[in-house]
C-alpha atoms as a PDB file:
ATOM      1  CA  UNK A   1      -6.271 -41.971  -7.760  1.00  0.00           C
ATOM      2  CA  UNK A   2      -8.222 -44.145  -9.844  1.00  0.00           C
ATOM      3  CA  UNK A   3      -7.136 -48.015 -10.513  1.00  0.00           C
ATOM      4  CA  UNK A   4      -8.603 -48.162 -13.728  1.00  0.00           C
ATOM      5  CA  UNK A   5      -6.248 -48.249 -16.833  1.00  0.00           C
ATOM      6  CA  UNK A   6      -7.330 -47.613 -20.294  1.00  0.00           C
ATOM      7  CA  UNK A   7      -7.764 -50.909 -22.398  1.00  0.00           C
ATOM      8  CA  UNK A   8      -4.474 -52.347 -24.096  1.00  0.00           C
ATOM      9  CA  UNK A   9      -4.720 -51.075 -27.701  1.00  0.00           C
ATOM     10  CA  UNK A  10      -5.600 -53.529 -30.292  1.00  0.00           C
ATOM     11  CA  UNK A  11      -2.613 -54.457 -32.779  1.00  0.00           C
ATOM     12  CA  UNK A  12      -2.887 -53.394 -36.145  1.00  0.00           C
ATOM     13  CA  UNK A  13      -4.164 -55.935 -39.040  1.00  0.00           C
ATOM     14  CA  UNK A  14      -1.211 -57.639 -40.223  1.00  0.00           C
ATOM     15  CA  UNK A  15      -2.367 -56.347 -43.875  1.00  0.00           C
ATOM     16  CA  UNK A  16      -4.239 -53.170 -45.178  1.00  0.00           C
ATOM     17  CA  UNK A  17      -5.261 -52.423 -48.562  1.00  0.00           C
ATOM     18  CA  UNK A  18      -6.461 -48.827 -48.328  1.00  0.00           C
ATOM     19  CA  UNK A  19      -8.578 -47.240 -51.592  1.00  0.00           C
ATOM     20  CA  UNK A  20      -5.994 -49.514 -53.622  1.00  0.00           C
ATOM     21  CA  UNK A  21      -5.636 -49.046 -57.534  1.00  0.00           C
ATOM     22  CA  UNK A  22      -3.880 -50.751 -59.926  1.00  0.00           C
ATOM     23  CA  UNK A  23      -3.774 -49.789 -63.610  1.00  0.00           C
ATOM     24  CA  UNK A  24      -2.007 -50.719 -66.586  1.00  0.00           C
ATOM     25  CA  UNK A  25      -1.603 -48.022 -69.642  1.00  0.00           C
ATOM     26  CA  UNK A  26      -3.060 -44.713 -70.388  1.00  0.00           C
ATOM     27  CA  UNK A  27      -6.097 -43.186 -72.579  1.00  0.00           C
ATOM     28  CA  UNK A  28      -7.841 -45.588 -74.663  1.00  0.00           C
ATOM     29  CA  UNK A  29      -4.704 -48.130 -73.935  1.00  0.00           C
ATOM     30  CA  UNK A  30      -5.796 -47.900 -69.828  1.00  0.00           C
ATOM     31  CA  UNK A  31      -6.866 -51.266 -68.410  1.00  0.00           C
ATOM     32  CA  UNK A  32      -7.853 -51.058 -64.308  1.00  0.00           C
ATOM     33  CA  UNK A  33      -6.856 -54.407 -62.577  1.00  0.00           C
ATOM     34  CA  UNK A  34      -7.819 -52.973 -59.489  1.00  0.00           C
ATOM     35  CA  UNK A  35     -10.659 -50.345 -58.779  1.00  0.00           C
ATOM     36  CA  UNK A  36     -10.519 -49.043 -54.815  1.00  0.00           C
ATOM     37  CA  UNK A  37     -10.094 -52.158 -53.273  1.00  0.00           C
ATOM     38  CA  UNK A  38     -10.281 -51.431 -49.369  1.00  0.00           C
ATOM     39  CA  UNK A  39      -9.613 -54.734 -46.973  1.00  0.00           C
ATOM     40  CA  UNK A  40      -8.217 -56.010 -43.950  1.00  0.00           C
ATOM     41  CA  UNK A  41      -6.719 -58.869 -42.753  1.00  0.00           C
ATOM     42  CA  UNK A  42      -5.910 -59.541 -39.464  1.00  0.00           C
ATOM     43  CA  UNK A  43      -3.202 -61.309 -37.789  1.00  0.00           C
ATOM     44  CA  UNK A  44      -3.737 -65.076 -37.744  1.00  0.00           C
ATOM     45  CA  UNK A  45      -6.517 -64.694 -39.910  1.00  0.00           C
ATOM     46  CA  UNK A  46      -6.650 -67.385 -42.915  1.00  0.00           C
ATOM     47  CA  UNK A  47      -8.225 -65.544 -46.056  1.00  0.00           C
ATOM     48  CA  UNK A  48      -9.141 -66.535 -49.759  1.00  0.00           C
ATOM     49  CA  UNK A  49      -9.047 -63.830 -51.955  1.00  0.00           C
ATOM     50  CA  UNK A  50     -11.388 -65.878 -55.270  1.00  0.00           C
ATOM     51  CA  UNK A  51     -12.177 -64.766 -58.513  1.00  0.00           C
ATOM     52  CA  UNK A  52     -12.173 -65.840 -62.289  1.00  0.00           C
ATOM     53  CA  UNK A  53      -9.097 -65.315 -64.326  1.00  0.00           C
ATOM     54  CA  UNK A  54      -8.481 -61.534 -64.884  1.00  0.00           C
ATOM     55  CA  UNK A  55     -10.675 -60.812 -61.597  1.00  0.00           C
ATOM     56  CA  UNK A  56      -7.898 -59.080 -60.605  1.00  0.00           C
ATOM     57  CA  UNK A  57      -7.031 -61.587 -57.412  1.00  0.00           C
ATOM     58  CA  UNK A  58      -2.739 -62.438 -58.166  1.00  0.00           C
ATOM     59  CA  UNK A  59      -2.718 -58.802 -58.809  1.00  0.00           C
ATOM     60  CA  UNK A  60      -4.299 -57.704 -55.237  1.00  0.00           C
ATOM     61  CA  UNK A  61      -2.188 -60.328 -53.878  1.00  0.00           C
ATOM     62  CA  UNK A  62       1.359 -58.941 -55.672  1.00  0.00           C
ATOM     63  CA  UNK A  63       0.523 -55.291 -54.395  1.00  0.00           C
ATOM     64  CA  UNK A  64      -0.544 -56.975 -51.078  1.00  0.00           C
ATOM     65  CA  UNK A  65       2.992 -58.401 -50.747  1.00  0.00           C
ATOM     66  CA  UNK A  66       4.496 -55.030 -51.827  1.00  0.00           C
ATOM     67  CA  UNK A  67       5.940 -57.249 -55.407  1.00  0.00           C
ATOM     68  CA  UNK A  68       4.013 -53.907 -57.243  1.00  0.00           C
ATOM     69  CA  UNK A  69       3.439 -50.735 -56.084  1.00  0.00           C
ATOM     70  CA  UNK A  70      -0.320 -49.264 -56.438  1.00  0.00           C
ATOM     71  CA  UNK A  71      -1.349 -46.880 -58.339  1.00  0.00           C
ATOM     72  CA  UNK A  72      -3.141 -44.817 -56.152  1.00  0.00           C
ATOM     73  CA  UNK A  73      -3.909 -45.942 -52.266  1.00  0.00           C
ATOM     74  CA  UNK A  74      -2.029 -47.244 -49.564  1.00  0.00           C
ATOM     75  CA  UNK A  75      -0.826 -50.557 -48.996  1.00  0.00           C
ATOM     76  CA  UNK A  76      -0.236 -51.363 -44.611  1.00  0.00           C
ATOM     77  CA  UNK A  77       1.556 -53.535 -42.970  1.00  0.00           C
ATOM     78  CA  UNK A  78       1.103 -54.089 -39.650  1.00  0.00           C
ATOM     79  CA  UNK A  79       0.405 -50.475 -39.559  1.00  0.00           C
ATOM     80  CA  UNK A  80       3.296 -49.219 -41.697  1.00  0.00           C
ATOM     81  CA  UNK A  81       2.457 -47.451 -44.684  1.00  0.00           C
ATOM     82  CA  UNK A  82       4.891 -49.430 -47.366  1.00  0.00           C
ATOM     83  CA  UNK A  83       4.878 -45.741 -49.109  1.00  0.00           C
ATOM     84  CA  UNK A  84       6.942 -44.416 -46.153  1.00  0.00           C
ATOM     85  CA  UNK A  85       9.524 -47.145 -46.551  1.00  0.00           C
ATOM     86  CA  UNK A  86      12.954 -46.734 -48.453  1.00  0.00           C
ATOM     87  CA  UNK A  87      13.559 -49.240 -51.214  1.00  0.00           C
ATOM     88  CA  UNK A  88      15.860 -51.576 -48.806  1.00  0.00           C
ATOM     89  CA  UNK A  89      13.658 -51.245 -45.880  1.00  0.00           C
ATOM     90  CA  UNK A  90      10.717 -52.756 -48.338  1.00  0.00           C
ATOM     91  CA  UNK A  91      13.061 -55.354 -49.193  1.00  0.00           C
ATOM     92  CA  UNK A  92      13.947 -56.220 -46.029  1.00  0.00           C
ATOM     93  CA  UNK A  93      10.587 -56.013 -44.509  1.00  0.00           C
ATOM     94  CA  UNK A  94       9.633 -58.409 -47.558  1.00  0.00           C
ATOM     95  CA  UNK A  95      12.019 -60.682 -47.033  1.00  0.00           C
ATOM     96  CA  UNK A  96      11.454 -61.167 -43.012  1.00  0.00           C
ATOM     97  CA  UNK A  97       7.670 -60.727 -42.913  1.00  0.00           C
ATOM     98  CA  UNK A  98       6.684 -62.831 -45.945  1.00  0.00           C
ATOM     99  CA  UNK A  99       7.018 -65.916 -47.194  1.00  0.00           C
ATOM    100  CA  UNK A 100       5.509 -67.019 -50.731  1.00  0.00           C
ATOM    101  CA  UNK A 101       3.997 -70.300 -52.058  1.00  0.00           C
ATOM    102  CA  UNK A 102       3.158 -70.102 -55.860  1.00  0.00           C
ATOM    103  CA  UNK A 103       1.761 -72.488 -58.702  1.00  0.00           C
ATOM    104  CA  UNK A 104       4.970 -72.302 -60.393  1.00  0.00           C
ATOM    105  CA  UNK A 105       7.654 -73.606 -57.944  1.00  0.00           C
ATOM    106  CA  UNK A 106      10.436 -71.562 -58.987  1.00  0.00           C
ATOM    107  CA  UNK A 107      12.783 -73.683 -57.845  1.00  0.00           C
ATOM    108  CA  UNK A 108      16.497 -73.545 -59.204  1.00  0.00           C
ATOM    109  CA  UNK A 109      16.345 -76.837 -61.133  1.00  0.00           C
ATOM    110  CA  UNK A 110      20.098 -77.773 -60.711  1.00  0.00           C
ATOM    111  CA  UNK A 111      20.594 -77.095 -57.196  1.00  0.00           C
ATOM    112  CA  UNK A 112      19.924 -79.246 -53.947  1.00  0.00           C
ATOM    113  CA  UNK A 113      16.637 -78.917 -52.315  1.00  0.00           C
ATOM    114  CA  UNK A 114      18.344 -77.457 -48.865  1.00  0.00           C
ATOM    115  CA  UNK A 115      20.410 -74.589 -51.165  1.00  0.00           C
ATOM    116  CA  UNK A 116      16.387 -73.832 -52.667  1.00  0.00           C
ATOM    117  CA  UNK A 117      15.547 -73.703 -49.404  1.00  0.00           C
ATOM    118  CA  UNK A 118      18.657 -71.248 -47.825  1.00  0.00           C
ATOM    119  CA  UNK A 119      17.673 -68.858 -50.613  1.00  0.00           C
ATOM    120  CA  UNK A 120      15.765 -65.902 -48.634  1.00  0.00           C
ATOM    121  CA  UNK A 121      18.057 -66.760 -45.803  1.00  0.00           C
ATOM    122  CA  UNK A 122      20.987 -66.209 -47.936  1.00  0.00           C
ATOM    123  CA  UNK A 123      19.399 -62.655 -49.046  1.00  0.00           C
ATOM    124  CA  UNK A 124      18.810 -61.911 -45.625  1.00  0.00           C
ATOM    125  CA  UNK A 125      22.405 -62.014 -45.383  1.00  0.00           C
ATOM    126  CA  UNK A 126      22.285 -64.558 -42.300  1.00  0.00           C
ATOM    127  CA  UNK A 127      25.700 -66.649 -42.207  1.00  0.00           C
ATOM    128  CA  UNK A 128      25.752 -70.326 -43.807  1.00  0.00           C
ATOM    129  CA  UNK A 129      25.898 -72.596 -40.751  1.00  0.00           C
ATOM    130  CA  UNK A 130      22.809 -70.570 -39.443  1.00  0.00           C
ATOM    131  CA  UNK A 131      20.927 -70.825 -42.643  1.00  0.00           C
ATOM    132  CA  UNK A 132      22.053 -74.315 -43.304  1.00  0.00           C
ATOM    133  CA  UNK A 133      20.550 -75.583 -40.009  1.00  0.00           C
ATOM    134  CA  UNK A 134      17.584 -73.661 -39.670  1.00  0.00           C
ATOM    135  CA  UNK A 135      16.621 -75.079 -43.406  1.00  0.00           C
ATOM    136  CA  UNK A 136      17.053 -78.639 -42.156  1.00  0.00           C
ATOM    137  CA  UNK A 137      14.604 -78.213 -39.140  1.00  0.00           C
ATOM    138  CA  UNK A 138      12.438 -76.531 -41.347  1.00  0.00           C
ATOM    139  CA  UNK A 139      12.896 -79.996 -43.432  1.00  0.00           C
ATOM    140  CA  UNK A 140      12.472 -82.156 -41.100  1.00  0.00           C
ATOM    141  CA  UNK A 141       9.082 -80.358 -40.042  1.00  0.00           C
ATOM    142  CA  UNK A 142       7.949 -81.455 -43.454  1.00  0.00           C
ATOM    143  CA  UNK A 143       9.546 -84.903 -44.084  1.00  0.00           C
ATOM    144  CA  UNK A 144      11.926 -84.155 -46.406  1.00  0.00           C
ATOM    145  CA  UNK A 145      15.222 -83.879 -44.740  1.00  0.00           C
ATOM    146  CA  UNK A 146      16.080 -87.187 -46.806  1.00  0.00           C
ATOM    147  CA  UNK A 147      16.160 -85.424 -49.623  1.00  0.00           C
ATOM    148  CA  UNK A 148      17.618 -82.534 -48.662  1.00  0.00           C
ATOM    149  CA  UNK A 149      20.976 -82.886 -50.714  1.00  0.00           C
ATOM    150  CA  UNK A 150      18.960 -83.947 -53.825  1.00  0.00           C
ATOM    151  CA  UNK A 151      18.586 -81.916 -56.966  1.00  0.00           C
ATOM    152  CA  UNK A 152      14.953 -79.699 -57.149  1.00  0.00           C
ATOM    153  CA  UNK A 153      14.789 -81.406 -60.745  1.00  0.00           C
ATOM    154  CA  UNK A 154      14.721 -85.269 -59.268  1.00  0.00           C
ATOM    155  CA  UNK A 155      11.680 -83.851 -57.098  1.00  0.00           C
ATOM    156  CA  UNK A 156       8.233 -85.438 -57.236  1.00  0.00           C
ATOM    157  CA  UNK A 157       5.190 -82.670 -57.682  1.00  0.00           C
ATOM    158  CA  UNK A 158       4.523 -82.666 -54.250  1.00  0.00           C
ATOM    159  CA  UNK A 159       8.009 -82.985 -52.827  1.00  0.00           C
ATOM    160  CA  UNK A 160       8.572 -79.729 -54.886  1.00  0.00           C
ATOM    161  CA  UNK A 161       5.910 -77.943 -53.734  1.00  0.00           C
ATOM    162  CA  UNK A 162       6.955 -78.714 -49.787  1.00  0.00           C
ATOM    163  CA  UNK A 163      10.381 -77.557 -50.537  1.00  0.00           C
ATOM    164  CA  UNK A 164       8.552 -74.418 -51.673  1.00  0.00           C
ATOM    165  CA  UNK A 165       6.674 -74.397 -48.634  1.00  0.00           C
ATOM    166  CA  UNK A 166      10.299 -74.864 -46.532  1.00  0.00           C
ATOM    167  CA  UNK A 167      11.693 -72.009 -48.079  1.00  0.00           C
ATOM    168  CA  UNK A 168       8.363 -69.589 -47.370  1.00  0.00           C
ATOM    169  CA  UNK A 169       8.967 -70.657 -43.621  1.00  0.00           C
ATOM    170  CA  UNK A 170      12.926 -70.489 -43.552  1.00  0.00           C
ATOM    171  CA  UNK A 171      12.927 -67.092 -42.700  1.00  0.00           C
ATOM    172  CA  UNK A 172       9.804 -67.445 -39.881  1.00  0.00           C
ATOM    173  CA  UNK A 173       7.384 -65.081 -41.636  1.00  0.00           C
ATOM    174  CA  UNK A 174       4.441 -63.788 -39.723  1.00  0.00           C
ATOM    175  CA  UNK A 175       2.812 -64.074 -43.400  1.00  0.00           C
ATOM    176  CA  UNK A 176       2.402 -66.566 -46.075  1.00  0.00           C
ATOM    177  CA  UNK A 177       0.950 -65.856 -49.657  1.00  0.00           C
ATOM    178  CA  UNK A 178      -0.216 -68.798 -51.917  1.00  0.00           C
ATOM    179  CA  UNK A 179      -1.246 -68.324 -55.423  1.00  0.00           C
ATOM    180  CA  UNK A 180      -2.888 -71.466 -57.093  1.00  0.00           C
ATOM    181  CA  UNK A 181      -0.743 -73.734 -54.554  1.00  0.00           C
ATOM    182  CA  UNK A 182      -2.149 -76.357 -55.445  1.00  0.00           C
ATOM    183  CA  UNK A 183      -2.935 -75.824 -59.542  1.00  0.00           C
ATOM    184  CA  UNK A 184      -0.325 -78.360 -60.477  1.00  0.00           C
ATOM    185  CA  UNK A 185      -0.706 -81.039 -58.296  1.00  0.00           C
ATOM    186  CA  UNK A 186      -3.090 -84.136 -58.494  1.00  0.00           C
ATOM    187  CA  UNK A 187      -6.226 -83.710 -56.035  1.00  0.00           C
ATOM    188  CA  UNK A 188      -4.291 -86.431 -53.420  1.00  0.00           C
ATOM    189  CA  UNK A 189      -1.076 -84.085 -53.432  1.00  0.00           C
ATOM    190  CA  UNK A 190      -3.136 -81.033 -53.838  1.00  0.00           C
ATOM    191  CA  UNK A 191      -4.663 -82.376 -50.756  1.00  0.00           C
ATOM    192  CA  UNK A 192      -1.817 -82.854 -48.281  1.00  0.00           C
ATOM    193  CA  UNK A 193      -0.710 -79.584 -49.306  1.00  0.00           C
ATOM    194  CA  UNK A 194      -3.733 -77.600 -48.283  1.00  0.00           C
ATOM    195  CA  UNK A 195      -3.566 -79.730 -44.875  1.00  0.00           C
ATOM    196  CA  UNK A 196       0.087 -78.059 -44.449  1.00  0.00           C
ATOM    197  CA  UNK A 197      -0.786 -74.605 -45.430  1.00  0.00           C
ATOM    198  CA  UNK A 198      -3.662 -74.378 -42.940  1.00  0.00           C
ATOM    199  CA  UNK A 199      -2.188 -75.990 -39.891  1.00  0.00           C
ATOM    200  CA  UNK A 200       0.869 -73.947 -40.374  1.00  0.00           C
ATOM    201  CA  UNK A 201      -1.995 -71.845 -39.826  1.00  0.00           C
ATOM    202  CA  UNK A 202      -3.717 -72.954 -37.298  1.00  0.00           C
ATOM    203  CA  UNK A 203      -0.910 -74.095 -34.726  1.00  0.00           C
ATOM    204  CA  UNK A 204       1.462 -71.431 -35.560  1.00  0.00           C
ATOM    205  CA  UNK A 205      -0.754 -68.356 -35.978  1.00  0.00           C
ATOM    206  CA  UNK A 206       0.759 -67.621 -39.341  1.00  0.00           C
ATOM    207  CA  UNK A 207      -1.588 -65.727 -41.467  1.00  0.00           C
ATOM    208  CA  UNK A 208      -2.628 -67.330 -45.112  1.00  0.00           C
ATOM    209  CA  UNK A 209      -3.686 -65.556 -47.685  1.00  0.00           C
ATOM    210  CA  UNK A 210      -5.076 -68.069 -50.445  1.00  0.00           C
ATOM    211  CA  UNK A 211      -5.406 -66.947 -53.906  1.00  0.00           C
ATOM    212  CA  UNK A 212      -7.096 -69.239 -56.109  1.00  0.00           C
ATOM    213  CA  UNK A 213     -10.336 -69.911 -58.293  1.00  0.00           C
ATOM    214  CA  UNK A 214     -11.058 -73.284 -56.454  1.00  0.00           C
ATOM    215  CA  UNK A 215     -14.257 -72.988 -54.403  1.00  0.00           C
ATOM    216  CA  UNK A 216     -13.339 -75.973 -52.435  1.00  0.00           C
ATOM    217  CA  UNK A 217     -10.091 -74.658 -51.093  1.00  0.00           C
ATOM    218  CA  UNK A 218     -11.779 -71.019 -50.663  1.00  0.00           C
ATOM    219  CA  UNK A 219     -14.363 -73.178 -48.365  1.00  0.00           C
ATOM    220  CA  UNK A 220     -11.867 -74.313 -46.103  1.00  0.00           C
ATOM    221  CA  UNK A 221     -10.744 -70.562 -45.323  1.00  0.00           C
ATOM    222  CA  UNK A 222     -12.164 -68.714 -42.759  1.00  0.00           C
ATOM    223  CA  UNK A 223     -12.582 -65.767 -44.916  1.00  0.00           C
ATOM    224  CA  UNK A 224     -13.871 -65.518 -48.775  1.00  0.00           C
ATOM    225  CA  UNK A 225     -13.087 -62.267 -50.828  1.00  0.00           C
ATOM    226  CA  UNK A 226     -14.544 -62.526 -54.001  1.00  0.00           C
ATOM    227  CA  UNK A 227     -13.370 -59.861 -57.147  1.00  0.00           C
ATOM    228  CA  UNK A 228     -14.620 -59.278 -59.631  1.00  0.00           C
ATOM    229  CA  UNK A 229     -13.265 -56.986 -62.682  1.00  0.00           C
ATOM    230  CA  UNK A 230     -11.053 -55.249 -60.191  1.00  0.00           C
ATOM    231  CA  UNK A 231     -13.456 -54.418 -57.652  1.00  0.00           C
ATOM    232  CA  UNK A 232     -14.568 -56.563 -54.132  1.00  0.00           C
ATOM    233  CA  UNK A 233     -18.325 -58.214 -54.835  1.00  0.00           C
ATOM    234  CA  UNK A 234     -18.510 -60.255 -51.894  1.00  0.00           C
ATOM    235  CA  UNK A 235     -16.588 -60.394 -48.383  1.00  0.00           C
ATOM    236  CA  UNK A 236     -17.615 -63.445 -45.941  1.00  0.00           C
ATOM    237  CA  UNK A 237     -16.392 -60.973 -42.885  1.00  0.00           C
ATOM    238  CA  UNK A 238     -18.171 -58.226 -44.073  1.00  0.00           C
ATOM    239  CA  UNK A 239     -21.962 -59.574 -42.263  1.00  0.00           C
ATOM    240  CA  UNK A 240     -19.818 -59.630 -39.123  1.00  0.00           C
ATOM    241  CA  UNK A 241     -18.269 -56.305 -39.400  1.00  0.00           C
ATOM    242  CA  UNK A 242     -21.249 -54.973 -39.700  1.00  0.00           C
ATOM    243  CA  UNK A 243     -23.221 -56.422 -37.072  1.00  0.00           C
ATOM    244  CA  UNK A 244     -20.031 -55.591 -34.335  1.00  0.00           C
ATOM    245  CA  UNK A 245     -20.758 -51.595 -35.553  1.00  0.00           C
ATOM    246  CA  UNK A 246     -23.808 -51.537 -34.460  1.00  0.00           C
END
């Protein structure tokens, strides 16, 4: 009998955008945002997805983090086709897997920065002491358990955009998305931000997926996807791909 075992399977990307279509309209009225985009992004990877405005990059991203449905192709996550899913398995699958960092904080205004924070918790119907603690670790990981009973509104750019960041990682997500994170913050904040994003990265193996027309911030990615009118013009990985087929 032979000792040899077959090779351990290798996991499935964490994301997979599969002939992917997005369009808007009919007839003469029909605008394509997205034209058979096909990409993969592997666990732990850290990926900018760049273009100009109307490249069709937040809208790759929203169909990416099942927000919008295609309209043709298949959208993957960690192997699952999001097609097969019910409406409250998307949701929930959403809600555990992802976490979301955006140029507008949409923050509730009026409310304390640790109920901002409990938000997806709350959703994922965990009970309050739970959520209540686990949002002032995640606080405390970022420096702002001090202001953790104060209003959203009283927040300082970047304080805002870390609470944002607290409440992408309240629920642990194996998957952040960040569109523009940095578009309304002065370079210095911008700057501290990026650090966070990509050593949440690094030393927790979350994958990033960067949206954003910055070059600079694209730079600091491991990967560059460029779009262009819908379509993918340029992948950084794609040179490596290719030389591992042959």
């Amino acid at each position: 009998m032979s000792s040899l075992t077959a090779p351990a399977a290798a996991p499935p990307p964490a994301l997979e955008a599969v002939h992917l279509s997005k369009h808007y309209g009919s007839g003469a009225n029909r605008f394509d945002a997205l034209s058979d985009v096909s990409l993969s992004i592997a666990a732990g990877e850290c990926v900018a997805i760049v273009g100009k405005s109307g490249s069709g990059k937040s809208t790759l991203m929203h169909v990416l983090a099942v927000l919008d449905a295609p309209s043709e192709g298949e959208v993957r996550i960690h192997g699952t086709n999001a097609r097969s899913l019910s409406a409250r398995a998307l949701n929930r699958l959403r809600n555990r897997e992802f976490g979301f960092v955006f140029q507008q904080f949409f923050l509730n205004a009026q409310q304390s920065v640790i109920d901002n924070v409990t938000l997806p918790l709350t959703i994922a119907g965990q009970r309050r002491g739970a959520r209540r603690e686990r949002a002032r670790d995640v606080l405390a990981s970022l420096d702002l358990l001090e202001k953790a009973a104060a209003k959203a509104i009283t927040l300082s750019g970047g304080q805002k955009q870390r609470t944002v960041i607290a409440r992408a990682l309240a629920g642990s997500p194996s998957v952040i998305f960040a569109d523009e994170p940095t578009g309304n913050l002065d370079s210095a904040t911008g700057a501290l931000v990026e650090d966070l994003l990509f050593s949440l990265n690094r030393e927790q193996g979350i994958t990033l997926v960067i949206v954003t027309h910055d070059d600079e911030l694209a730079a600091r990615c491991d990967r560059q996807v460029v779009l262009r009118d819908g379509r993918i013009v340029s992948d950084s990985a794609a040179p490596v791909l290719e030389e591992a087929s042959r």
